[in-house]
Protein backbone atom coordinates (compact mmCIF):
# COMPACT_ATOMS: atom_id res chain seq x y z
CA UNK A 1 -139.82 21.29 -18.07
CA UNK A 2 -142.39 18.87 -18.98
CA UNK A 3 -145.03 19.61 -22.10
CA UNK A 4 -147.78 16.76 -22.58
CA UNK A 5 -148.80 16.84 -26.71
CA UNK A 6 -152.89 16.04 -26.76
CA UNK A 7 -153.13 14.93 -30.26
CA UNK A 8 -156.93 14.78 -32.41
CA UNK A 9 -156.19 13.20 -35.52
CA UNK A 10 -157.59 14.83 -38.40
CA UNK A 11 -159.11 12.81 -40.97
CA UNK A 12 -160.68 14.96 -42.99
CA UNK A 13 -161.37 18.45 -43.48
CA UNK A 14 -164.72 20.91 -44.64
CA UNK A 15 -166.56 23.86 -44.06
CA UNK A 16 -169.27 24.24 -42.25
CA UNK A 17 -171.31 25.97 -39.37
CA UNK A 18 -169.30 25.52 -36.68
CA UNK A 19 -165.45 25.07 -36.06
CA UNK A 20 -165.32 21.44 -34.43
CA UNK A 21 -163.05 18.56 -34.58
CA UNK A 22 -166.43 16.05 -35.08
CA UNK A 23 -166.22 12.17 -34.02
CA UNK A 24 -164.94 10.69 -37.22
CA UNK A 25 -161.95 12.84 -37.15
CA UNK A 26 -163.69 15.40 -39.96
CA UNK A 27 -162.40 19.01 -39.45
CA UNK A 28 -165.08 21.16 -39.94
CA UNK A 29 -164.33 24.91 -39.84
CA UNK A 30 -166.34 27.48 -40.16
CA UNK A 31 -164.99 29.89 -43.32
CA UNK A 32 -166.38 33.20 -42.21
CA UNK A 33 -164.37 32.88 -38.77
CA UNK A 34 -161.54 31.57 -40.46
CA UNK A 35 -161.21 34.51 -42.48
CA UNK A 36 -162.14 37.02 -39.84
CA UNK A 37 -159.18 35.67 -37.83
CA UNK A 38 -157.06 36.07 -40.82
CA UNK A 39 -158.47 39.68 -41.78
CA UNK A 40 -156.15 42.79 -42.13
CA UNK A 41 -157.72 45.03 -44.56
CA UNK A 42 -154.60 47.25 -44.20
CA UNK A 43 -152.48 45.11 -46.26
CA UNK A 44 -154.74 42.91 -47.88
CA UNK A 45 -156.55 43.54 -50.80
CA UNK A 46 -158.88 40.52 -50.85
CA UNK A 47 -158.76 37.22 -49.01
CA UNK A 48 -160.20 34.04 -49.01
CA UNK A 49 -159.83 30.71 -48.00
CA UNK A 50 -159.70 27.06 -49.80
CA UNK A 51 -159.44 23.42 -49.08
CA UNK A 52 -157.16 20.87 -49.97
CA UNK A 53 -157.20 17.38 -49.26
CA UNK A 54 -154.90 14.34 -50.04
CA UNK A 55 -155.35 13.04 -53.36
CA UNK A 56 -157.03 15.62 -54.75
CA UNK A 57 -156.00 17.61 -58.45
CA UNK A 58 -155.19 20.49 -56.42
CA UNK A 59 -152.57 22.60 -56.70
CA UNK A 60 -151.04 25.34 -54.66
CA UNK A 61 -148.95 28.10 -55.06
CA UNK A 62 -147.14 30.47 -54.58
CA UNK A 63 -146.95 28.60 -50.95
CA UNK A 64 -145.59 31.09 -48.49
CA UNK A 65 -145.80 28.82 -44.67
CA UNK A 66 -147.47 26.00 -43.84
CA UNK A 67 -148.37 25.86 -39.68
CA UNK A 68 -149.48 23.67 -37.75
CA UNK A 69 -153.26 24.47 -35.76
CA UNK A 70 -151.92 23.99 -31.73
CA UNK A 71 -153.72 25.47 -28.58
CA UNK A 72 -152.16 25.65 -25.40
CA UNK A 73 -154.70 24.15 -22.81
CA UNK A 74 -152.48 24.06 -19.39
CA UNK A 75 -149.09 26.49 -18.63
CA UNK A 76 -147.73 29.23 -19.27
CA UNK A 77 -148.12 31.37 -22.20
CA UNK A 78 -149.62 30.36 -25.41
CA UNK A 79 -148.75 29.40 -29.21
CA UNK A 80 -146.80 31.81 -31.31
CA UNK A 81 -145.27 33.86 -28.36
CA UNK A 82 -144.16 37.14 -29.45
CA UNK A 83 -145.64 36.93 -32.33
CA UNK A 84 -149.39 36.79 -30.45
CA UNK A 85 -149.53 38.25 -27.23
CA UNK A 86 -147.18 37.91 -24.89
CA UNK A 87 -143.88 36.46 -24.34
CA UNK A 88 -143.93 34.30 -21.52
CA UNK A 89 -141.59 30.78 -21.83
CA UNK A 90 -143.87 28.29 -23.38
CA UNK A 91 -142.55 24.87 -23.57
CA UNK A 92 -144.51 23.39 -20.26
CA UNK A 93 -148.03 22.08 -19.16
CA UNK A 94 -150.25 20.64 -21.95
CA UNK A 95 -150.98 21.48 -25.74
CA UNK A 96 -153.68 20.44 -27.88
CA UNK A 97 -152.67 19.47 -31.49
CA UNK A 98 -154.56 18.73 -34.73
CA UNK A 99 -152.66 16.14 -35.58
CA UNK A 100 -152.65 15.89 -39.67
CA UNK A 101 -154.01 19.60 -40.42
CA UNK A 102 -152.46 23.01 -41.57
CA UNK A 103 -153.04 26.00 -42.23
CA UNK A 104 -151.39 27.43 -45.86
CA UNK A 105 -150.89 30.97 -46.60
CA UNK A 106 -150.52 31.83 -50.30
CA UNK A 107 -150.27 34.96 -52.23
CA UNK A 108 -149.22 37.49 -54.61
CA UNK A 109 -144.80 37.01 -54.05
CA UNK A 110 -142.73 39.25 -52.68
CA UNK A 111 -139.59 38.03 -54.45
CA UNK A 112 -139.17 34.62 -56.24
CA UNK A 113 -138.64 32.11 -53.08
CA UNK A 114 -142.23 30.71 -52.51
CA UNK A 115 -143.34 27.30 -53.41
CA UNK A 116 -145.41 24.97 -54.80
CA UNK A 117 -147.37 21.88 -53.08
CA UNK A 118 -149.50 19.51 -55.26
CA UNK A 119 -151.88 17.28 -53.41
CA UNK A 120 -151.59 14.38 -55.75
CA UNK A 121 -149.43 13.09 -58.95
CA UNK A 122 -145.73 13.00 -59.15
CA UNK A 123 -145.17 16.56 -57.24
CA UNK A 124 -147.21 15.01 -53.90
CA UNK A 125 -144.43 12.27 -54.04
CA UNK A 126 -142.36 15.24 -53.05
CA UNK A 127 -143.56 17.38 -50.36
CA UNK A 128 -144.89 16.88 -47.05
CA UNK A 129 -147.84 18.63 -46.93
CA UNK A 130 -149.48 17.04 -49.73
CA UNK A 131 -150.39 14.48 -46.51
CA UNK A 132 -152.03 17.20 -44.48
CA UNK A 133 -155.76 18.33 -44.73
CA UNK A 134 -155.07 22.23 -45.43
CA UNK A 135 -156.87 24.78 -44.83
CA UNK A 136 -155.68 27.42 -47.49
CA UNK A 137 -155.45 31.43 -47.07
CA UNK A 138 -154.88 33.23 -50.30
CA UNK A 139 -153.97 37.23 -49.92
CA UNK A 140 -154.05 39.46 -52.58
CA UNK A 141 -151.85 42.98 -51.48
CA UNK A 142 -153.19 46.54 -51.30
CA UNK A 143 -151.46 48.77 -54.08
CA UNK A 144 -147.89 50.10 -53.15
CA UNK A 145 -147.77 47.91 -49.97
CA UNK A 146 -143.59 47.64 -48.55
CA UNK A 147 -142.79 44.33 -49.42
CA UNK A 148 -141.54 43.56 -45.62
CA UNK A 149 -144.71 44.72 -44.34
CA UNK A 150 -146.71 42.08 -46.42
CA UNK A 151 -144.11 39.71 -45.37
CA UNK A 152 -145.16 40.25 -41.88
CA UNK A 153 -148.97 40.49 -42.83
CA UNK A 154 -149.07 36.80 -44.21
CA UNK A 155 -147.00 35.56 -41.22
CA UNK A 156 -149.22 37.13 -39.14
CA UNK A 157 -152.28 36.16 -40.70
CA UNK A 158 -151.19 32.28 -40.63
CA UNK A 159 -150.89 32.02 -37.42
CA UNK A 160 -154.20 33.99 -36.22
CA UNK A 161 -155.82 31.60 -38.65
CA UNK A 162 -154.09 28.39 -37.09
CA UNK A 163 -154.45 29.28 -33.68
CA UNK A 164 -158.28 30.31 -34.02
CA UNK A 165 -158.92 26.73 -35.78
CA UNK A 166 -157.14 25.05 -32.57
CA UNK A 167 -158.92 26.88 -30.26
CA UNK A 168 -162.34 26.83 -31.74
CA UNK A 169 -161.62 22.98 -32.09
CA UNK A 170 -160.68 22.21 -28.44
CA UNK A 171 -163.32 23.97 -26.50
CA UNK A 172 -166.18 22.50 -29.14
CA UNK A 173 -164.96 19.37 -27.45
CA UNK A 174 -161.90 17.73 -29.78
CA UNK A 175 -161.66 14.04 -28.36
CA UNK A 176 -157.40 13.73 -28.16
CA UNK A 177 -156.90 10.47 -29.46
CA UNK A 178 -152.97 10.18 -28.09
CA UNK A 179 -151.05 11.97 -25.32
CA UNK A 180 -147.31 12.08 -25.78
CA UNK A 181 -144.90 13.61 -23.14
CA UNK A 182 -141.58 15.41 -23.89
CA UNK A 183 -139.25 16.22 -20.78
CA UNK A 184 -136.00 16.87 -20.15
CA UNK A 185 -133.99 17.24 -16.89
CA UNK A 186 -132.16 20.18 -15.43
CA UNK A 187 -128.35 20.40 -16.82
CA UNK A 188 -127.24 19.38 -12.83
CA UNK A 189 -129.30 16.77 -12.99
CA UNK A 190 -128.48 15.51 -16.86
CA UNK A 191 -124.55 15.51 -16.39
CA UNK A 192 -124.98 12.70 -13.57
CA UNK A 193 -127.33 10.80 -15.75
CA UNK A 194 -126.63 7.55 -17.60
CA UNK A 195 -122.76 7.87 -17.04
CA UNK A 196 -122.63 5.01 -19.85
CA UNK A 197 -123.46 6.97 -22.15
CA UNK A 198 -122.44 9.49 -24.64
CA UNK A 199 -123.77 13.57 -23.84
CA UNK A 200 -125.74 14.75 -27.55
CA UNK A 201 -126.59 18.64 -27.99
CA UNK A 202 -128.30 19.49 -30.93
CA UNK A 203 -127.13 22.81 -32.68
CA UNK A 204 -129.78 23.86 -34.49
CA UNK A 205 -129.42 26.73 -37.36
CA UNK A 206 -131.62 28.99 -38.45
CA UNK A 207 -131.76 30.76 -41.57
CA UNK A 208 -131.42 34.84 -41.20
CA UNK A 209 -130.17 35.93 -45.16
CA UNK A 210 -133.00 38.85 -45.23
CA UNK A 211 -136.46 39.80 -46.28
CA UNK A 212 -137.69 36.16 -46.79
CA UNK A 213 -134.68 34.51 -45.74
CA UNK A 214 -135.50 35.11 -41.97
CA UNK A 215 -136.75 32.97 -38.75
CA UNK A 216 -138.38 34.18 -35.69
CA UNK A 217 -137.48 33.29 -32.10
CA UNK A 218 -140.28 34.52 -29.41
CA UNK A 219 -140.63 37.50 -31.94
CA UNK A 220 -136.86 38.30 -32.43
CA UNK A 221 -135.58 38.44 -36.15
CA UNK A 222 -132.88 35.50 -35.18
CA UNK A 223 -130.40 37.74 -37.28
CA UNK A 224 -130.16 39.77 -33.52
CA UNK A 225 -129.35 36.74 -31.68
CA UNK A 226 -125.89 35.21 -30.15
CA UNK A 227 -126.52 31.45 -30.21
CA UNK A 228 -128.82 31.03 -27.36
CA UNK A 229 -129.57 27.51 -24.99
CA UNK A 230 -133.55 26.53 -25.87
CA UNK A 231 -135.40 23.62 -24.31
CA UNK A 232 -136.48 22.03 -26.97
CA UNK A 233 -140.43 21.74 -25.75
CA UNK A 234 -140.40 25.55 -26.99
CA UNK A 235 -140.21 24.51 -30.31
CA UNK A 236 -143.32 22.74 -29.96
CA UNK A 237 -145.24 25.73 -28.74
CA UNK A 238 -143.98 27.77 -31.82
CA UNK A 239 -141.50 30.09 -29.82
CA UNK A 240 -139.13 29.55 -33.37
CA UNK A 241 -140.96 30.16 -36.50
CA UNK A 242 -140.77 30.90 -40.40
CA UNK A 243 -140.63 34.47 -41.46
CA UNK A 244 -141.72 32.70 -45.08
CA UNK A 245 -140.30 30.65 -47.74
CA UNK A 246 -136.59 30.93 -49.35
CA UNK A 247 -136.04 28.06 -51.81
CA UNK A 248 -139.01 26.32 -50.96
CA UNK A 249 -137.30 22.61 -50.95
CA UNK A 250 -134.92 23.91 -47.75
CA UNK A 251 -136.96 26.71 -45.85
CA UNK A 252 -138.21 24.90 -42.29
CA UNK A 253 -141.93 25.87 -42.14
CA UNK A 254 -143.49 26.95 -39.07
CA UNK A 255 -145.09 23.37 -39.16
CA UNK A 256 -141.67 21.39 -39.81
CA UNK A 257 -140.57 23.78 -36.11
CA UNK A 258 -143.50 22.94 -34.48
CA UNK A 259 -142.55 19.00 -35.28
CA UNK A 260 -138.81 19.12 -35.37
CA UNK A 261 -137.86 15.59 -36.15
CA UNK A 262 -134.24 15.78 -34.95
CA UNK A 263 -135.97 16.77 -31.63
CA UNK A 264 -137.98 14.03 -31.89
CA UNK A 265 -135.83 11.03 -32.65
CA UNK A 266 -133.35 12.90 -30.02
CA UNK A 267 -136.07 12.45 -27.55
CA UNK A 268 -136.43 8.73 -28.42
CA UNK A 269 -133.25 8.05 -27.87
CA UNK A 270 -132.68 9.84 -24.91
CA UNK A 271 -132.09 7.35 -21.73
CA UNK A 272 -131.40 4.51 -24.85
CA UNK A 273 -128.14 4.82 -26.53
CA UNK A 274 -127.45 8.57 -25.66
CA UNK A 275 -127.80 11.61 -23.13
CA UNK A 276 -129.23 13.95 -24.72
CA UNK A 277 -128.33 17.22 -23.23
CA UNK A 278 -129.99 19.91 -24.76
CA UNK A 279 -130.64 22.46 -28.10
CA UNK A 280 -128.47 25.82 -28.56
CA UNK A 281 -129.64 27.87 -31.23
CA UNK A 282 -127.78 29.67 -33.87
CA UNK A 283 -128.11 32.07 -36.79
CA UNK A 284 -126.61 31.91 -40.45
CA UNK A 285 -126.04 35.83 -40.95
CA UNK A 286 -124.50 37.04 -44.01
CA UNK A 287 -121.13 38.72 -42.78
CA UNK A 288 -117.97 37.13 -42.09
CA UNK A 289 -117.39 38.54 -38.74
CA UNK A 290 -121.01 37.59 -37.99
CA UNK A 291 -120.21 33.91 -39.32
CA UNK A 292 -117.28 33.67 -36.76
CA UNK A 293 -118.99 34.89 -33.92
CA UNK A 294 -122.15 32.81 -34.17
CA UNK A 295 -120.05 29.43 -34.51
CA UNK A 296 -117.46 29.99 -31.82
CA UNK A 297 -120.21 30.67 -29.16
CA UNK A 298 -122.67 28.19 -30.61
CA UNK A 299 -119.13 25.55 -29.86
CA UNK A 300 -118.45 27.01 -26.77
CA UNK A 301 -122.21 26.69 -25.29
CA UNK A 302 -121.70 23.03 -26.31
CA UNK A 303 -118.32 22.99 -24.96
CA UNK A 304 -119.64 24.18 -21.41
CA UNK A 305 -122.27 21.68 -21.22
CA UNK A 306 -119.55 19.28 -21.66
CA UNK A 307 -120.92 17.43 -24.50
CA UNK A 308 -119.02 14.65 -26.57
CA UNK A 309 -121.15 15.03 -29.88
CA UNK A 310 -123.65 17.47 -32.02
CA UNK A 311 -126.12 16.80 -34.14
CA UNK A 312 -125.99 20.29 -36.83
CA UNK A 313 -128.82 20.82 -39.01
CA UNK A 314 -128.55 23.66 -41.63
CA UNK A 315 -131.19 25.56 -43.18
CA UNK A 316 -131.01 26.88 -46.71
CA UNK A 317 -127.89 26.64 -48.56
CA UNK A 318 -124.84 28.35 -50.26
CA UNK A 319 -124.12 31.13 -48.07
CA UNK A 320 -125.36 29.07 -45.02
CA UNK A 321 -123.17 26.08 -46.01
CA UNK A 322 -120.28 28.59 -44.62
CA UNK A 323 -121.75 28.73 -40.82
CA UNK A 324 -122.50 24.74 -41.10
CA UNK A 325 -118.82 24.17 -42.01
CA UNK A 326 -117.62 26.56 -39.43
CA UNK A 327 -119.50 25.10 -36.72
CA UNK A 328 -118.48 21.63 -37.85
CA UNK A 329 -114.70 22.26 -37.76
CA UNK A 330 -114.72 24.11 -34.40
CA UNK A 331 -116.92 21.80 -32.54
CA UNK A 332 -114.61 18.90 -34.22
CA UNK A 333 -111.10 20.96 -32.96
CA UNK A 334 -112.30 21.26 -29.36
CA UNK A 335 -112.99 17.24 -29.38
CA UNK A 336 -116.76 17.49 -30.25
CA UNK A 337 -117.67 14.55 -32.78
CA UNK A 338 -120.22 16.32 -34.96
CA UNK A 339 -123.18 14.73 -37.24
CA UNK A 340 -124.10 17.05 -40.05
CA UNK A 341 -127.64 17.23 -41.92
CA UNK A 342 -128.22 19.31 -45.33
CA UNK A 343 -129.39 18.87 -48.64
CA UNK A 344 -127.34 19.27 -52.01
CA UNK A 345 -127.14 21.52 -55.21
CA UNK A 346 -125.35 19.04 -57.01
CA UNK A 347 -126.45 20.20 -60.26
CA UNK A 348 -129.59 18.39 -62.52
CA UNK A 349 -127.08 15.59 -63.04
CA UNK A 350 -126.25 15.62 -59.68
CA UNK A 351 -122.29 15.96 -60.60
CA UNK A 352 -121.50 19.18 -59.48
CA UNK A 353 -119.72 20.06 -55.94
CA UNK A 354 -122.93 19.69 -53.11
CA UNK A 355 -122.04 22.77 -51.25
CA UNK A 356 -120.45 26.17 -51.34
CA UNK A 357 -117.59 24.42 -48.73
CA UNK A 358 -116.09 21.90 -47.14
CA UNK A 359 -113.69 20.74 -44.38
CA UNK A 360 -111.79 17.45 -43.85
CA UNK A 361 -113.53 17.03 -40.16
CA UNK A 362 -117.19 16.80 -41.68
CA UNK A 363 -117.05 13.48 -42.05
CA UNK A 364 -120.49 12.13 -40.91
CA UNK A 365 -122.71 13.66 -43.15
CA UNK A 366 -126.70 13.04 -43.91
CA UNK A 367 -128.15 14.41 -47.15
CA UNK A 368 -132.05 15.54 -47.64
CA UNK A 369 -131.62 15.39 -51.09
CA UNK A 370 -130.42 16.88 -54.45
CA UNK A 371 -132.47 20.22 -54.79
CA UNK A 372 -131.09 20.56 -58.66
CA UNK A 373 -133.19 17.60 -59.46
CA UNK A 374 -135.26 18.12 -62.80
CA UNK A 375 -139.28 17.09 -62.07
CA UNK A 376 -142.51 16.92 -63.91
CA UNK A 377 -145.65 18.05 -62.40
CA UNK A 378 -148.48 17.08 -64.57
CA UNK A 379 -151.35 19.35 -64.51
CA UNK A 380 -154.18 19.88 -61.44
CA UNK A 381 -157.59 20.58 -62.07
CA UNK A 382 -157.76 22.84 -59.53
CA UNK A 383 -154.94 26.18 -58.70
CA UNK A 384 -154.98 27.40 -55.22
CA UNK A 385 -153.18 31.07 -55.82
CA UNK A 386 -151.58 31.79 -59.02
CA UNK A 387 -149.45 30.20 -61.41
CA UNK A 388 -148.15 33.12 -63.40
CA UNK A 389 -144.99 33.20 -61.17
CA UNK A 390 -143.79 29.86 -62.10
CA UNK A 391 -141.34 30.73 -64.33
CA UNK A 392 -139.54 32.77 -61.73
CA UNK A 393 -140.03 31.07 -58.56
CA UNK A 394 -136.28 29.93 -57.08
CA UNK A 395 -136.28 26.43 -59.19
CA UNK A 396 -138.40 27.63 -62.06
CA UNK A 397 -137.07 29.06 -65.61
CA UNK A 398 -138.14 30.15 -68.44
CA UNK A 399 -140.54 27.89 -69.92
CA UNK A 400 -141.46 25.99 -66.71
CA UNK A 401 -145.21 26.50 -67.15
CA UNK A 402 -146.02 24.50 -70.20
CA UNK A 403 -149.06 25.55 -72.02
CA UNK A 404 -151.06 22.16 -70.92
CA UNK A 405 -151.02 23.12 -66.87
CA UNK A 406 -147.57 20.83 -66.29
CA UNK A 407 -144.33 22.23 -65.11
CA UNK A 408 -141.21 21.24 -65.46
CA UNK A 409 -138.93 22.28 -62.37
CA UNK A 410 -136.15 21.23 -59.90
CA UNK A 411 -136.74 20.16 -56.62
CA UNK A 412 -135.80 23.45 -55.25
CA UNK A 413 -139.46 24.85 -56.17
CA UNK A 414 -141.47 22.03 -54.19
CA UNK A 415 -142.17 23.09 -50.42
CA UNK A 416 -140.11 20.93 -48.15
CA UNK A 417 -138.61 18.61 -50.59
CA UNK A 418 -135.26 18.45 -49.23
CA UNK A 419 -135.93 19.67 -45.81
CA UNK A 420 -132.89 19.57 -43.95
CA UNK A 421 -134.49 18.65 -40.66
CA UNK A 422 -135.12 15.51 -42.49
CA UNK A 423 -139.29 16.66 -42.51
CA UNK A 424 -139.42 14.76 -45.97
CA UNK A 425 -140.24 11.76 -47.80
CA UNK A 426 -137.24 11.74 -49.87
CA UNK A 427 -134.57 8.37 -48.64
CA UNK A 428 -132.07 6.29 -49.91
CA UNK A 429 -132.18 2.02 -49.77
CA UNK A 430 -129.03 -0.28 -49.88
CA UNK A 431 -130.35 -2.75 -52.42
């Protein structure tokens, strides 16, 4: 499976008459079509549409996804399957990319887990997507509306909205600036490759807690999955994405899927100093039973492929820390050397035990970050959404909003702070 990436950088971003990707890298989009891609009148009460640009006293929240504009111009299927159309195995042939754009949804919340992303002062330092031109939807909910079927509205809305922008973008002519190729061999063909070196599977979890909790795989609520083999060029087409935002710091965005950077720097490696093998899948249900089942087959896919190491992201934490300590020991038992990435909740003074458990075998750990972390956010002279739900948003409090605009909150509230797929600016120096 091969899947060429035909990147447009975007430099900046307006409106204007017509949806085009123009020659100095200006993304102009034209609001009214923007909107009528995003427009479902059954669950939303208004909507409209903002900008948001690096740099600028903007601030946005409640931030609900964040996705990445991508058009499939060659293969099979196109972006989103199963969530638009059909659900044909994307993964192959060529994709267009706005490289440096996204499309925000923002709204009214559902519970307290959506985020916040400033586009400049200390909170930008924080979160990725205060380096992306966004293109902002902001919903407002009809009266009395189920709270999963809004859910699913602003999801759904998103990625109509992304996918219209790519679209509209390519066939006004987008110049692609680079071409980058992702391919993998079959499994016959990988186990007789580089012989020197050491076979690498990635085990990649995905968070499935619940109503805001959950992640998509080509339209399946992953909480129905057994751990599952993916090539990891699906990714790219958006075959897994968000249902939404948890704790904002630690809930992968559609975007951070669509631009995996485990996948990546697995890629680059590939051929170098490792085989890498392939990506199972796995879930992070809430049930004990469901906790064993999900690690011993997610270990015993990587066992078949005959692999001498994992790489295991988690997603979210508490709870999930369970499944990432279960698939570390088992993978570790059956002679699997394991690599572990997650973030902390260390406490504000970062003294506190980092997760809900442990295990003598994890022993090659990365860390995204503290998400107890106490930060600042001075005031923007600009709000995107609302800011009456400070105060209650997972890494808020009482007293967050300060009558001057700032906020005072941990990490936790910031989207993508402590990503655990390492899709933030946080890092640590050896001075």
């Amino acid at each position: 499976m091969k899947l060429e990436l035909q990147k447009a950088k975007v430099k900046n971003i307006t409106w204007g008459d017509k949806t085009a990707l123009l020659a100095d890298g200006t993304l102009q989009i034209n609001k009214e079509e923007f909107l009528a891609a995003a427009a479902d009148t059954e669950h939303f009460k208004t909507l409209n549409a903002d900008l948001a640009r690096p740099g600028e006293s903007v601030r946005i929240c409640p931030v609900k996804d964040a996705i990445q504009p991508r058009y499939k111009t060659e293969g099979a299927g196109q972006i989103f399957p199963g969530m638009l159309g059909g659900v044909d195995t994307v993964g192959s042939g060529k994709t267009f990319v706005l490289e440096g754009a996204a499309v925000v949804t923002c709204g009214r919340i559902v519970g307290f887990q959506e985020g916040i992303v400033d586009m400049s002062g200390e909170g930008a330092k924080y979160t990725p997507f205060s380096k992306t031109m966004n293109a902002v939807l902001v919903f407002e909910p009809v009266e009395g509306i189920e709270p999963h079927e809004y859910e699913k509205a602003c999801r759904l809305a998103g990625f109509r909205a992304a996918l219209y922008v790519a679209e509209a973008a390519w066939k006004a002519g987008a110049a692609v600036d680079e071409t980058k190729a992702y391919e993998l061999p079959s499994f016959a063909e990988a186990m007789k490759a580089y012989p020197e070196l050491p076979k690498v599977a990635y085990i990649y979890m995905l968070q499935t807690q619940g109503l805001l909790h959950d992640t998509y795989v080509y339209g399946v609520d992953a909480k129905k999955i057994i751990p599952s083999l993916i090539h990891p060029n699906e990714t790219m087409d958006g075959a897994i994405v968000s249902g939404n935002c948890v704790s904002a710091c630690d809930k992968n965005s559609t975007y951070v899927h669509q631009n995996n950077p485990v996948i990546r720097s697995l890629y680059e490696r590939h051929g170098k100093d490792i085989n890498f093998i392939g990506v199972i899948i796995t879930n992070e249900n809430v049930t004990l039973m469901d906790k064993q089942r999900s690690s011993s087959y997610a270990v015993k896919l990587a066992s078949m492929l005959g692999v001498d190491g994992v790489v295991i992201s988690e997603e979210g934490f508490g709870n999930p820390d369970a499944d990432l300590i279960m698939n570390c020991r088992k993978a570790e038992q059956v002679g699997i050397r394991t690599a572990l990435i997650t973030d902390e909740y260390a406490g504000r003074d970062g003294a506190s035990q980092s997760l809900a458990d442990a295990t003598k075998e994890a022993d090659a750990v990365v860390t995204a970050g503290n998400a107890n972390m106490i930060v600042v956010l001075p005031p923007q002279e600009k709000i995107i959404g609302f800011t009456d739900y400070t105060d209650v948003i997972a890494g808020g409090f009482d007293g967050s909003l300060r009558p001057d605009g700032s906020i005072e909150v941990e990490l936790q509230a910031i989207t993508g702070a402590t990503c655990e797929l390492g899709f933030n600016p946080l890092s640590a120096k050896t001075w």
